[in-house]
PDB file of N, CA and C in Angstrom:
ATOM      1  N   UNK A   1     109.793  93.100  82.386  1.00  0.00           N
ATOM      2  CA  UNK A   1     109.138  92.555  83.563  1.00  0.00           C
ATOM      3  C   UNK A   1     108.171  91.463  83.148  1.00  0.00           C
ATOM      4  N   UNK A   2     108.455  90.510  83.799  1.00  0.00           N
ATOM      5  CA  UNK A   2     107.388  89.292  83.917  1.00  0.00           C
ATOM      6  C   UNK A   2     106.088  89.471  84.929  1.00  0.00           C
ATOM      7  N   UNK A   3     104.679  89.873  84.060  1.00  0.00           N
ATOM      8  CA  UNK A   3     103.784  89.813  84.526  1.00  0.00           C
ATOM      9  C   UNK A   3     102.795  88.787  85.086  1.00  0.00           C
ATOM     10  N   UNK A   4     103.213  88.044  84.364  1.00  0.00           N
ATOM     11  CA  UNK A   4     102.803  86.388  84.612  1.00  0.00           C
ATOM     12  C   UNK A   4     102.755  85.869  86.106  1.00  0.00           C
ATOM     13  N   UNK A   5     101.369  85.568  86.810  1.00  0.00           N
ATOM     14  CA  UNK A   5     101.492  85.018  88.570  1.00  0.00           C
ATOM     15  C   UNK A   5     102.675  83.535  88.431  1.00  0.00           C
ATOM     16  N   UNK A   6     103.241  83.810  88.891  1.00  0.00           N
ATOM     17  CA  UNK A   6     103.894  82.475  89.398  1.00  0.00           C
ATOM     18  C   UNK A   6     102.826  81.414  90.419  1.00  0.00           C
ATOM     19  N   UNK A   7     103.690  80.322  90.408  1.00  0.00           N
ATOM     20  CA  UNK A   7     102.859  79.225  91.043  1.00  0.00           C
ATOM     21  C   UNK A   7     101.859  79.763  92.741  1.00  0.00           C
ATOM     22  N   UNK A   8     102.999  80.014  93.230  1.00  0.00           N
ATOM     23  CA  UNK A   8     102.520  80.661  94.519  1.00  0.00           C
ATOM     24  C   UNK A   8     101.349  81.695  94.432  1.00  0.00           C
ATOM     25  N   UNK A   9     101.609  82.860  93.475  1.00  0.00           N
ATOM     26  CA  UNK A   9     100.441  83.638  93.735  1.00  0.00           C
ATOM     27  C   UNK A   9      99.064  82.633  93.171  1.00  0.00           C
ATOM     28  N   UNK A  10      98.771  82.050  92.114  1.00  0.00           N
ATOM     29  CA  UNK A  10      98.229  81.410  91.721  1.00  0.00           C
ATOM     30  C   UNK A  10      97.054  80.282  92.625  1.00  0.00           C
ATOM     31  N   UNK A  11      98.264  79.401  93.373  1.00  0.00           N
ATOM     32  CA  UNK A  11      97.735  79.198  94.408  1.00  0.00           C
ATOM     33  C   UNK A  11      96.722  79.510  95.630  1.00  0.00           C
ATOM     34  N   UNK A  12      97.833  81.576  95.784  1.00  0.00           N
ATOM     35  CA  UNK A  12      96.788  81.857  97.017  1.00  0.00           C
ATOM     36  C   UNK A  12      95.768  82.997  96.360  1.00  0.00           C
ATOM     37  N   UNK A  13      95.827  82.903  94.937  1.00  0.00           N
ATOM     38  CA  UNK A  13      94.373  83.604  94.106  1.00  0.00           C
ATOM     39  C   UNK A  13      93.391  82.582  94.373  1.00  0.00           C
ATOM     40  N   UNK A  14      93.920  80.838  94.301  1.00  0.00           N
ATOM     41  CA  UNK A  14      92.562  79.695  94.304  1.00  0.00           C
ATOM     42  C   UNK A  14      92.146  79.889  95.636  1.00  0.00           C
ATOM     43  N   UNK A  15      93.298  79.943  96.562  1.00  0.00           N
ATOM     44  CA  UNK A  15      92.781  79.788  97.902  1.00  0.00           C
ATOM     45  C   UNK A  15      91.409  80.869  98.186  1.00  0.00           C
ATOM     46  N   UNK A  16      91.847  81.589  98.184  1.00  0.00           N
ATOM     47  CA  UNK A  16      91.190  83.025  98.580  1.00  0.00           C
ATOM     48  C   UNK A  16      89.782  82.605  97.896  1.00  0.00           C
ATOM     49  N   UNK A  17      89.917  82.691  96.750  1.00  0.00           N
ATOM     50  CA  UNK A  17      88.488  82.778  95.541  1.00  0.00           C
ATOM     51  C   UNK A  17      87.555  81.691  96.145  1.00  0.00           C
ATOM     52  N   UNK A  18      88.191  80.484  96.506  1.00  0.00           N
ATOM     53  CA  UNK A  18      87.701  79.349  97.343  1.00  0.00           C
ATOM     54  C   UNK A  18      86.928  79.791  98.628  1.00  0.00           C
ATOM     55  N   UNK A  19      87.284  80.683  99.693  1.00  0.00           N
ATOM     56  CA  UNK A  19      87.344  80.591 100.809  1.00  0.00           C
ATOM     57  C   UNK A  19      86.212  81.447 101.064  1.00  0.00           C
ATOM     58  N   UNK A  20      86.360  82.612  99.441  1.00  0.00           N
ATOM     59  CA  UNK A  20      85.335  83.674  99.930  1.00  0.00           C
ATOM     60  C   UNK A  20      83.857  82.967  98.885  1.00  0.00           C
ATOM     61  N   UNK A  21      84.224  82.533  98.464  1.00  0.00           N
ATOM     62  CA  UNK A  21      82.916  81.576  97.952  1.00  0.00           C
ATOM     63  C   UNK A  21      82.372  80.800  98.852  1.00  0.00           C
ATOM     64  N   UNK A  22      82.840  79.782  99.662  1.00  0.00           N
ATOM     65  CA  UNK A  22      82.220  79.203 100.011  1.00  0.00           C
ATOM     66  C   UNK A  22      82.128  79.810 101.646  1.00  0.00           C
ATOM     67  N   UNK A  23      82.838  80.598 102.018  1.00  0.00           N
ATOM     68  CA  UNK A  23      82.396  80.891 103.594  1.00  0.00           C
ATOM     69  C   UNK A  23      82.027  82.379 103.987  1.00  0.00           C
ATOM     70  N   UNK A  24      82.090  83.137 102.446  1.00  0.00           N
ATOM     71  CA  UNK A  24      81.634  84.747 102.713  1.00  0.00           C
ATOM     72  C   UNK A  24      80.709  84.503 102.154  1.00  0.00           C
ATOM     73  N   UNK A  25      80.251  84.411 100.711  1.00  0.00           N
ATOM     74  CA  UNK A  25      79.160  84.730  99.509  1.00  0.00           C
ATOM     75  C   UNK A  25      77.717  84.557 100.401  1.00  0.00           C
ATOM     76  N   UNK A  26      77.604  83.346 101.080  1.00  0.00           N
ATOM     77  CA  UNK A  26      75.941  82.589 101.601  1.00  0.00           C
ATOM     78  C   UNK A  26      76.004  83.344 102.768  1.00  0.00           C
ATOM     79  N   UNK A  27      76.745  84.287 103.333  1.00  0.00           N
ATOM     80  CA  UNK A  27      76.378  84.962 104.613  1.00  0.00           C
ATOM     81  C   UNK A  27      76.407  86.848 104.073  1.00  0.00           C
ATOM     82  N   UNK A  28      77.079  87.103 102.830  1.00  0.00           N
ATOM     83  CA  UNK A  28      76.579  88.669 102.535  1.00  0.00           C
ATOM     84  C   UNK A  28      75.500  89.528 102.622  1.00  0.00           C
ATOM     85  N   UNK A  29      74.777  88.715 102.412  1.00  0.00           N
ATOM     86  CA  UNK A  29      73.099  89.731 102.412  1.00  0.00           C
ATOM     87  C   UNK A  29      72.916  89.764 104.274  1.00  0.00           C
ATOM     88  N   UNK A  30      73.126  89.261 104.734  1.00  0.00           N
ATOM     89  CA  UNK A  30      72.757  89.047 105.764  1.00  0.00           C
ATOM     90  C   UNK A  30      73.162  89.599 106.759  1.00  0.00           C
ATOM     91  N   UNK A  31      74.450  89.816 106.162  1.00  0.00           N
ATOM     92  CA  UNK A  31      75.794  90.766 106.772  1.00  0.00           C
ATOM     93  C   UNK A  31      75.601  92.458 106.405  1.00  0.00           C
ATOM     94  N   UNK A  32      75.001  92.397 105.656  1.00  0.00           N
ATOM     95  CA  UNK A  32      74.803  93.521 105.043  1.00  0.00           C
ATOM     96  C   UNK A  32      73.328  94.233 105.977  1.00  0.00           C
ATOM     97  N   UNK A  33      72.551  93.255 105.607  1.00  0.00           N
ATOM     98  CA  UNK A  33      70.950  93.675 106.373  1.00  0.00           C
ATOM     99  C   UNK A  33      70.881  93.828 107.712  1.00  0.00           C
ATOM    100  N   UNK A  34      71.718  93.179 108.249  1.00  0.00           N
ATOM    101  CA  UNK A  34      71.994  93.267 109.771  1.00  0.00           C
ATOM    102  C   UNK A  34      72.737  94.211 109.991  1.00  0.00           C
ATOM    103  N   UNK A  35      73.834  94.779 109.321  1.00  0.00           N
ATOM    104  CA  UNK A  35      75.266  95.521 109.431  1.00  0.00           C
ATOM    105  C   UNK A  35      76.104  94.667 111.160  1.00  0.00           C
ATOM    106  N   UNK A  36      76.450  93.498 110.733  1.00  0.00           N
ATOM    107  CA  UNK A  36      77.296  92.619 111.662  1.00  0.00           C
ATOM    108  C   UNK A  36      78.350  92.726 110.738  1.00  0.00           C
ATOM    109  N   UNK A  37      79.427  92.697 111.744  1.00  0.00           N
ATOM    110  CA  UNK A  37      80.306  92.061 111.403  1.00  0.00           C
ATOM    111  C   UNK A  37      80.777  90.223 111.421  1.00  0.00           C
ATOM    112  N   UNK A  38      81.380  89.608 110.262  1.00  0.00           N
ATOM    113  CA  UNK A  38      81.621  88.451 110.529  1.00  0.00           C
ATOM    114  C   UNK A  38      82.747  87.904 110.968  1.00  0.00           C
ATOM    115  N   UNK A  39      82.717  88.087 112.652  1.00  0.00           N
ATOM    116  CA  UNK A  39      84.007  87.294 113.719  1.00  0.00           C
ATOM    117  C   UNK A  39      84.208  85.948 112.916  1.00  0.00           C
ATOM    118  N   UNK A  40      83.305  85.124 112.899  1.00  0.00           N
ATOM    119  CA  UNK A  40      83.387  83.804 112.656  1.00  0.00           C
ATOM    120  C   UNK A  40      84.437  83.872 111.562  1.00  0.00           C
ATOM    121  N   UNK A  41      83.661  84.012 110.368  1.00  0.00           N
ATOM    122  CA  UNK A  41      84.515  84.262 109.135  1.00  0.00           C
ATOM    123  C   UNK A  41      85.952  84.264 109.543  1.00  0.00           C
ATOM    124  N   UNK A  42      86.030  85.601 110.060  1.00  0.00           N
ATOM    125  CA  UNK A  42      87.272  86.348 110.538  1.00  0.00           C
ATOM    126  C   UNK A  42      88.502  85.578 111.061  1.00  0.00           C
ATOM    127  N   UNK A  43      87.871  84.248 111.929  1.00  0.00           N
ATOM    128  CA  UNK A  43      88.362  83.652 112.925  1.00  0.00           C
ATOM    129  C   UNK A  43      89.033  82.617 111.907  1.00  0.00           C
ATOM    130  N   UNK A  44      87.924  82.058 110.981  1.00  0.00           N
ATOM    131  CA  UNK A  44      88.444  81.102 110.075  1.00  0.00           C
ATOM    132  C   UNK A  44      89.300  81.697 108.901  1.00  0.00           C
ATOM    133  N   UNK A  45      89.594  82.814 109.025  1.00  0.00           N
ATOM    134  CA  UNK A  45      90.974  83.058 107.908  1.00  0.00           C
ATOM    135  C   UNK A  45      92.276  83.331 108.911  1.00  0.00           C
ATOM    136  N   UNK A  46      91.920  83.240 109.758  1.00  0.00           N
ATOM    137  CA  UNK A  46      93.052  83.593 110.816  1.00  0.00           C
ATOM    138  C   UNK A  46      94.101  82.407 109.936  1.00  0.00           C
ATOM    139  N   UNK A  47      93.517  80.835 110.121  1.00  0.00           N
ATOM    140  CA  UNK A  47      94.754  79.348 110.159  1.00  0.00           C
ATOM    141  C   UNK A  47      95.443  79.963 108.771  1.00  0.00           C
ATOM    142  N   UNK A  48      95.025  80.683 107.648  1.00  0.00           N
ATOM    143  CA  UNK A  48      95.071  80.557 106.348  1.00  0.00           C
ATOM    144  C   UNK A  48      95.972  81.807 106.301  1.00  0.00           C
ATOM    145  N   UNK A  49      96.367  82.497 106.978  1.00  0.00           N
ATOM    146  CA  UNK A  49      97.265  83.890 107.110  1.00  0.00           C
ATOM    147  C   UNK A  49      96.778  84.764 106.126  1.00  0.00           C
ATOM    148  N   UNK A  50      95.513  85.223 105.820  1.00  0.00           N
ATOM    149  CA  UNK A  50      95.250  85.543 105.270  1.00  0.00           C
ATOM    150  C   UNK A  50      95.312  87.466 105.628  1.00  0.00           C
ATOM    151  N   UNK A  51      96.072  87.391 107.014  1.00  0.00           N
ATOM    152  CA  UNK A  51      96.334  88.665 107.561  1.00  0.00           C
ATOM    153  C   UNK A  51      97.773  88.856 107.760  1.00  0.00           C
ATOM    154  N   UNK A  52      97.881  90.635 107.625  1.00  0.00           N
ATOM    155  CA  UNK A  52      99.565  90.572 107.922  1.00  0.00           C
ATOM    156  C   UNK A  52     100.028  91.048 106.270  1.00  0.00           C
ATOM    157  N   UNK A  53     101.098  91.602 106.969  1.00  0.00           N
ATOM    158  CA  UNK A  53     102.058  92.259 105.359  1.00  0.00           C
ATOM    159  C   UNK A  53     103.151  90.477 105.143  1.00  0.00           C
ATOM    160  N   UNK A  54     102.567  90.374 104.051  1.00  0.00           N
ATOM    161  CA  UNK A  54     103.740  89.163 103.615  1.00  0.00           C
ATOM    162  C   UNK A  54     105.998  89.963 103.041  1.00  0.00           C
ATOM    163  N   UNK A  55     106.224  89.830 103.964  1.00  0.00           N
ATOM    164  CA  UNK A  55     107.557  90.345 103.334  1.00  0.00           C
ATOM    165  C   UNK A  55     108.288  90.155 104.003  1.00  0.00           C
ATOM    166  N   UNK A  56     109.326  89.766 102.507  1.00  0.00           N
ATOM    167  CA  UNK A  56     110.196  88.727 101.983  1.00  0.00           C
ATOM    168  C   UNK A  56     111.597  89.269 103.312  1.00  0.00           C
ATOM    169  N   UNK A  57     111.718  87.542 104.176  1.00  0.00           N
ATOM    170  CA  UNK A  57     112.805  87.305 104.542  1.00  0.00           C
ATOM    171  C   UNK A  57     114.172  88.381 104.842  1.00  0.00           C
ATOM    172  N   UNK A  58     114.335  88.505 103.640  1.00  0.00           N
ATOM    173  CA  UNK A  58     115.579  89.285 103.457  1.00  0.00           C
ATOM    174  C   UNK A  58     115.585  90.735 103.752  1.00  0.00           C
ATOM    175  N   UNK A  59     114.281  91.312 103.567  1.00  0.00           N
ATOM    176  CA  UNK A  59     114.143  93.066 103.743  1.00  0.00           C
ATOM    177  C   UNK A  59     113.016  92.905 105.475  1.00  0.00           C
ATOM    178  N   UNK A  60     113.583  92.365 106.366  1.00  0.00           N
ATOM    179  CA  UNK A  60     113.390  92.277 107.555  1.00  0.00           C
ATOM    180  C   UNK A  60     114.719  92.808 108.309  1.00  0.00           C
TER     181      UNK A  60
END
């Protein structure tokens, strides 16, 4: 077995690492101290499919 990420996962490891850096990290404490939830956030991973079982085409 090839353990190695291929291009794609790779990709949506940058995406992600990106997304929660710059639009989760500066709102945690805050999220936390309040105990809110973050819709906003939420709303902005919606475009990025960052929800949902990804699977493959063929086993549908």
């Amino acid at each position: 077995m090839d353990f190695n990420p291929c291009m794609k996962h790779l990709l949506i490891r940058k995406t992600v690492r990106e997304f929660a850096e710059d639009e989760i990290k500066p709102h945690v404490s805050l999220l936390d101290k309040e105990s809110l939830f973050p819709w906003e956030i939420v709303k902005k991973m919606k475009p990025l499919n960052f929800f949902g079982l990804q699977v493959p085409r063929g086993w549908r």
